[in-house]
N, C-alpha and C. Protein backbone atom coordinates (compact mmCIF):
# COMPACT_ATOMS: atom_id res chain seq x y z
N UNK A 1 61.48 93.14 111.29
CA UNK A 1 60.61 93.74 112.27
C UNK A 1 59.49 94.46 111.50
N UNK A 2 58.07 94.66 112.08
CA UNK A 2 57.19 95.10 111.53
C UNK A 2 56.63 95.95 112.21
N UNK A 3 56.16 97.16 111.61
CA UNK A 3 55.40 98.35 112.27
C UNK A 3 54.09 98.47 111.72
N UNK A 4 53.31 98.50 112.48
CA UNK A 4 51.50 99.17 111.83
C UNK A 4 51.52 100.78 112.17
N UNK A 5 51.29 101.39 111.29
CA UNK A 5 50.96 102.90 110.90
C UNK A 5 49.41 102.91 110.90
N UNK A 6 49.01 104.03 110.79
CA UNK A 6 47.20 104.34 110.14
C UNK A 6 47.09 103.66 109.37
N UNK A 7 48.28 104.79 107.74
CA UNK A 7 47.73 104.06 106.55
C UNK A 7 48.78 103.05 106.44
N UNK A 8 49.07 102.43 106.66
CA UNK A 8 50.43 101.14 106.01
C UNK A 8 51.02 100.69 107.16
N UNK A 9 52.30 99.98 106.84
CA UNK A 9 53.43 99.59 107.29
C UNK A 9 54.54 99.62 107.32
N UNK A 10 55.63 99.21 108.18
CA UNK A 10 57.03 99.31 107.68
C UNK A 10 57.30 98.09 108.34
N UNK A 11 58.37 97.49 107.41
CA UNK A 11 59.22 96.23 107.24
C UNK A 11 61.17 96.96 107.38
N UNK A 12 61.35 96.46 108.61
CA UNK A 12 63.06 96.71 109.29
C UNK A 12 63.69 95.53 108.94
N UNK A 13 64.43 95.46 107.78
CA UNK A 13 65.52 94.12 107.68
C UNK A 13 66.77 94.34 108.19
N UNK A 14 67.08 93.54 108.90
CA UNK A 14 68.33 93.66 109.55
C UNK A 14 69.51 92.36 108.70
N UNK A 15 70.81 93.33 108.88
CA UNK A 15 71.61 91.97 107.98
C UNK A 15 72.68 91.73 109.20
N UNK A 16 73.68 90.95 108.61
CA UNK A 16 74.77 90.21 109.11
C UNK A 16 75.92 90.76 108.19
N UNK A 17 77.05 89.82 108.44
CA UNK A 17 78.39 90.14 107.94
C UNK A 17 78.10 88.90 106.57
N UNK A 18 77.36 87.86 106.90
CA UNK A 18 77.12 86.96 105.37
C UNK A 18 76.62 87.75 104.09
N UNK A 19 75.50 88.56 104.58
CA UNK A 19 75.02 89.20 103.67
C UNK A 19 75.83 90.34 103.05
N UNK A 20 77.01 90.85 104.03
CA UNK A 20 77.90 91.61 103.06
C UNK A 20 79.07 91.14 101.88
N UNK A 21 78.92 89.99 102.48
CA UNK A 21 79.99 89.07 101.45
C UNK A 21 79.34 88.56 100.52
N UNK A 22 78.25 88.07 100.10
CA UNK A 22 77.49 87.77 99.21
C UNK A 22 76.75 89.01 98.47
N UNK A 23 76.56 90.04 99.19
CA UNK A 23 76.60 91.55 98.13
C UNK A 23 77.43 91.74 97.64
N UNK A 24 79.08 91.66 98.00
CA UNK A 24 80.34 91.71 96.88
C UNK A 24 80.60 91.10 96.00
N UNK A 25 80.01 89.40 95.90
CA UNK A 25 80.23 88.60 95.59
C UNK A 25 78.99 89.13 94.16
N UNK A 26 78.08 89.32 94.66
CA UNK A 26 77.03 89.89 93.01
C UNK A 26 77.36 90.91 92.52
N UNK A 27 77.87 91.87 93.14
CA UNK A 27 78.24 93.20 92.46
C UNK A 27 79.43 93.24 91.62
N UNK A 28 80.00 91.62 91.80
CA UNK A 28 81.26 91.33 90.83
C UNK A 28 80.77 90.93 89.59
N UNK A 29 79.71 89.87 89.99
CA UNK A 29 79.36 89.12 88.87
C UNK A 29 78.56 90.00 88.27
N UNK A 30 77.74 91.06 88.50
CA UNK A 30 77.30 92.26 87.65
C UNK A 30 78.32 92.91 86.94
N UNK A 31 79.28 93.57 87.24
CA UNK A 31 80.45 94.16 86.77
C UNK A 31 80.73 92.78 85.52
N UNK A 32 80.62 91.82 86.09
CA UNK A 32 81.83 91.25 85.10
C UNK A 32 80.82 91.24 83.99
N UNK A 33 79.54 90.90 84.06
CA UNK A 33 78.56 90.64 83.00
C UNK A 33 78.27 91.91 82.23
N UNK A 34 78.49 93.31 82.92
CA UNK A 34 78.89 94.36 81.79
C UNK A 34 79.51 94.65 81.09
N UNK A 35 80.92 94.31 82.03
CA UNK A 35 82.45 94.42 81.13
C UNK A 35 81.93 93.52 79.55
N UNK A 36 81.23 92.19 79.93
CA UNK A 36 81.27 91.43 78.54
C UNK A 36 80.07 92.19 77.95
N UNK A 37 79.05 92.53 78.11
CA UNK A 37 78.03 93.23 76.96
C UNK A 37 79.08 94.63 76.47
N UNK A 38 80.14 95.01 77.14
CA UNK A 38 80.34 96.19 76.30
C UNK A 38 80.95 95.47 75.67
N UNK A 39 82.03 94.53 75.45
CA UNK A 39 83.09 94.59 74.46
C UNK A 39 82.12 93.84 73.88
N UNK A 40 81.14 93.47 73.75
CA UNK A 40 80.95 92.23 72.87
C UNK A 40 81.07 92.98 71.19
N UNK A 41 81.39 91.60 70.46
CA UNK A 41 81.61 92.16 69.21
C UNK A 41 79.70 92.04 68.38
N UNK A 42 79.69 92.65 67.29
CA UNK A 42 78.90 93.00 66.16
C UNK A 42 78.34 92.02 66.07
N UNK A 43 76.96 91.86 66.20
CA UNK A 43 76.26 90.44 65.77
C UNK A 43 76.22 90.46 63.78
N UNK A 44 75.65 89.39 63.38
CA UNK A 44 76.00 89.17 61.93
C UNK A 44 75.09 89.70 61.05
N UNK A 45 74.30 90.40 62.06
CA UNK A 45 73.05 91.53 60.89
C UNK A 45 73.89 92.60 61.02
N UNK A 46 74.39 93.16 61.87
CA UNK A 46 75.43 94.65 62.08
C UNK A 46 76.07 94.35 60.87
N UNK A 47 77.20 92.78 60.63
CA UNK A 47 78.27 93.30 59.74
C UNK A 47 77.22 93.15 58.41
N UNK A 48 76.61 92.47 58.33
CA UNK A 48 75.73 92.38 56.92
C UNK A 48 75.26 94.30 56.33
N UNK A 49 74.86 94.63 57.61
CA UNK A 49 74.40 96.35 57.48
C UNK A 49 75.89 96.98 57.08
N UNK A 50 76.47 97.20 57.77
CA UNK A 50 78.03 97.41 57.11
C UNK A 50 78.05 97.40 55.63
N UNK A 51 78.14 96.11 55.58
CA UNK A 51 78.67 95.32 54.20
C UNK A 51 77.49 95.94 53.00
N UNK A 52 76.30 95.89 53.18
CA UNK A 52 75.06 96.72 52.58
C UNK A 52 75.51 98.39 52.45
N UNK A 53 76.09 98.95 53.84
CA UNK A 53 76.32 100.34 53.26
C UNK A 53 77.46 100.41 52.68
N UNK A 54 78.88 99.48 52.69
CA UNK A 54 79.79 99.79 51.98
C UNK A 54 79.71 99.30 50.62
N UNK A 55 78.49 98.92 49.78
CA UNK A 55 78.13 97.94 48.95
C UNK A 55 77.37 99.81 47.95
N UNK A 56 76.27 100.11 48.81
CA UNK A 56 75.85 101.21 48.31
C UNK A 56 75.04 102.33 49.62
N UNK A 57 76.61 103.30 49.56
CA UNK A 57 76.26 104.23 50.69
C UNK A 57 74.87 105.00 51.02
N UNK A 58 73.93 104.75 49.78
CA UNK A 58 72.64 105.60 49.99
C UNK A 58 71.47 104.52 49.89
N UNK A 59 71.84 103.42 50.29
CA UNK A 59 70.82 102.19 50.84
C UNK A 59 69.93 102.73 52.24
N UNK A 60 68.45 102.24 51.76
CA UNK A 60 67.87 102.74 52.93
C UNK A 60 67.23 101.76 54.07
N UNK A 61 67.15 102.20 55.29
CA UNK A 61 66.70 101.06 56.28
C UNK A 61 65.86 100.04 55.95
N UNK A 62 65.09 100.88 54.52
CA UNK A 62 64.11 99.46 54.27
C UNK A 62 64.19 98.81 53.27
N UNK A 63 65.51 99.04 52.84
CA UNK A 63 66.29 98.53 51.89
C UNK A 63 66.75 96.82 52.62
N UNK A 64 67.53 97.86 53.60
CA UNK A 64 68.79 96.86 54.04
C UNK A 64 67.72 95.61 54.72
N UNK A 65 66.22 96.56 55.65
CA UNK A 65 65.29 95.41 56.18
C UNK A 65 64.41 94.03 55.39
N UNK A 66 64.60 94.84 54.33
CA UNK A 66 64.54 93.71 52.88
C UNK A 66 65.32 92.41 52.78
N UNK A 67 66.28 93.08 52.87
CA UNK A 67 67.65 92.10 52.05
C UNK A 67 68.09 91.00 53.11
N UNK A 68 67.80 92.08 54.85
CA UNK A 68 68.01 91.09 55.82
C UNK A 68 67.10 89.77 56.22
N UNK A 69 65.93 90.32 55.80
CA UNK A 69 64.61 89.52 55.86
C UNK A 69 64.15 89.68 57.79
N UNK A 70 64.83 91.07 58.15
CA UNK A 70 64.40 91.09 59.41
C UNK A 70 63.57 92.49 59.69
N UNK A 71 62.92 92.97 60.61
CA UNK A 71 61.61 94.36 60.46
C UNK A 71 62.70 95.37 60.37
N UNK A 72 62.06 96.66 59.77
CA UNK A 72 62.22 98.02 60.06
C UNK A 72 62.94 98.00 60.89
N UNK A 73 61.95 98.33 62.18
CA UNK A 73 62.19 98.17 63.68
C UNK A 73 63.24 98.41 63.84
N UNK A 74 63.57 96.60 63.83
CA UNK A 74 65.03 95.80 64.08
C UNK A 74 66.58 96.32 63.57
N UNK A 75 66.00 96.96 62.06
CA UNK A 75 67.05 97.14 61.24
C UNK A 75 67.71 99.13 61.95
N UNK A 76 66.57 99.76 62.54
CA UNK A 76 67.00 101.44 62.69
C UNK A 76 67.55 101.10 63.90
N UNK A 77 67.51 99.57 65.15
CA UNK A 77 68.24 99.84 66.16
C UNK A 77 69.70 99.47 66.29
N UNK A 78 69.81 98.33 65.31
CA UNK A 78 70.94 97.92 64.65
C UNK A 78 71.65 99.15 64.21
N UNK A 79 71.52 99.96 63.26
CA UNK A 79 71.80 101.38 63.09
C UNK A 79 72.07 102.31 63.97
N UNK A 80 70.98 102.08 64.98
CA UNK A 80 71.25 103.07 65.98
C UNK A 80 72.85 102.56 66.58
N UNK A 81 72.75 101.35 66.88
CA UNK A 81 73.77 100.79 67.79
C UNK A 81 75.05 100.97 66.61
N UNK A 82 74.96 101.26 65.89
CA UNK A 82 76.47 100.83 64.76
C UNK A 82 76.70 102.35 64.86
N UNK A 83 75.53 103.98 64.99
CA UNK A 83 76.53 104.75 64.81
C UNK A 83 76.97 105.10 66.43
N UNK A 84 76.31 104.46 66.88
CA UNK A 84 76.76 105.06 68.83
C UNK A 84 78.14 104.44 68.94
N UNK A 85 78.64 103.33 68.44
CA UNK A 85 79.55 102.60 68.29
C UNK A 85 80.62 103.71 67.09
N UNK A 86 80.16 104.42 66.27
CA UNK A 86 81.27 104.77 65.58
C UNK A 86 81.76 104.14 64.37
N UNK A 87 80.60 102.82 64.25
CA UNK A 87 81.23 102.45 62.92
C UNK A 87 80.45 103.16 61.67
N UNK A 88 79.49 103.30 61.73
CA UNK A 88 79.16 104.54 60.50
C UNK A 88 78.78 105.81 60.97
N UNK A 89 78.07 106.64 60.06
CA UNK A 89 78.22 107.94 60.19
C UNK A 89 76.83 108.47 59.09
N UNK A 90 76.08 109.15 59.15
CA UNK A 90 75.24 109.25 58.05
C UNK A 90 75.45 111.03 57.84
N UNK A 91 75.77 111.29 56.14
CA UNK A 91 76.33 112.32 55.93
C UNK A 91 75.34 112.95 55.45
N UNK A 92 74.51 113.90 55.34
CA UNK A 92 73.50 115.06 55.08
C UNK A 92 71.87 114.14 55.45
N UNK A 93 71.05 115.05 54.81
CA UNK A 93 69.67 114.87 55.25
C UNK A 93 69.17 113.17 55.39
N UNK A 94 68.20 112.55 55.58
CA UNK A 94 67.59 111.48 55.73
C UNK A 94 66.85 111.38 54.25
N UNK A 95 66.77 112.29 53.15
CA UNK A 95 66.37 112.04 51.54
C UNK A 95 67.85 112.28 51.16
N UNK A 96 68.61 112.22 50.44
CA UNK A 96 69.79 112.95 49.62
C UNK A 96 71.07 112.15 50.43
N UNK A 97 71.04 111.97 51.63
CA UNK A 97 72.05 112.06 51.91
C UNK A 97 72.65 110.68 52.11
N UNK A 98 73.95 110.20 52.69
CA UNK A 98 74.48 108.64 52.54
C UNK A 98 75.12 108.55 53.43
N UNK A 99 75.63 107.32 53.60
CA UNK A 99 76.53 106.63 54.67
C UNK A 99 77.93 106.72 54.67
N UNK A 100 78.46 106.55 55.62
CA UNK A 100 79.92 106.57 55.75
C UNK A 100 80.27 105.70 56.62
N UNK A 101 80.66 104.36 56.17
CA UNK A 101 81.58 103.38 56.90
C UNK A 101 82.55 103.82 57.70
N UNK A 102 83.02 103.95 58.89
CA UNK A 102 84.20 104.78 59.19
C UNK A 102 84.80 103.19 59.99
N UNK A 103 84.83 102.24 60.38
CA UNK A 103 85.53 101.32 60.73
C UNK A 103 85.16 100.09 59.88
């Protein structure tokens, strides 16, 4: 249904009982497609970054973005995502300080 106002309009959608079964039916397949992005495992630049800090704990992002042959960028979100995850840990300042593998 449609309304004219001064400035604008309004649009009234009306549903059915189909449209509630096919809203359950996506709100599953959303759920299920999260459940899999969380567990998903470590793509193969993560374990390479790993393997780089357990190799030498005071390697730096543009170290490791070197060795990966992939950007900066790429390499501090990878990082980001490995310590939100818990698998490393970075122990004192961003000059001096080093990594800690913890899984």
């Amino acid at each position: 249904m449609f309304e004219n106002f001064q400035h604008g309009f309004r649009v009234t959608v009306f549903s059915d009982s189909t449209t509630k079964n096919t809203g359950e039916k996506v709100g599953e397949k959303v759920g299920e497609k999260v459940g899999e992005k969380v567990g998903e495992k470590l793509s193969d630049k993560q374990k390479e970054i790993i393997r780089l800090m357990t190799e030498n704990s005071t390697v730096s992002a543009k170290t490791i973005a070197n060795a990966l042959g992939i950007s900066l960028r790429k390499t501090e979100t990878n990082i980001k995502k490995l310590r939100e995850l818990n698998y490393i840990k970075r122990i004192g300042p961003a000059k001096g300080g080093y990594w800690q593998v913890i899984n």
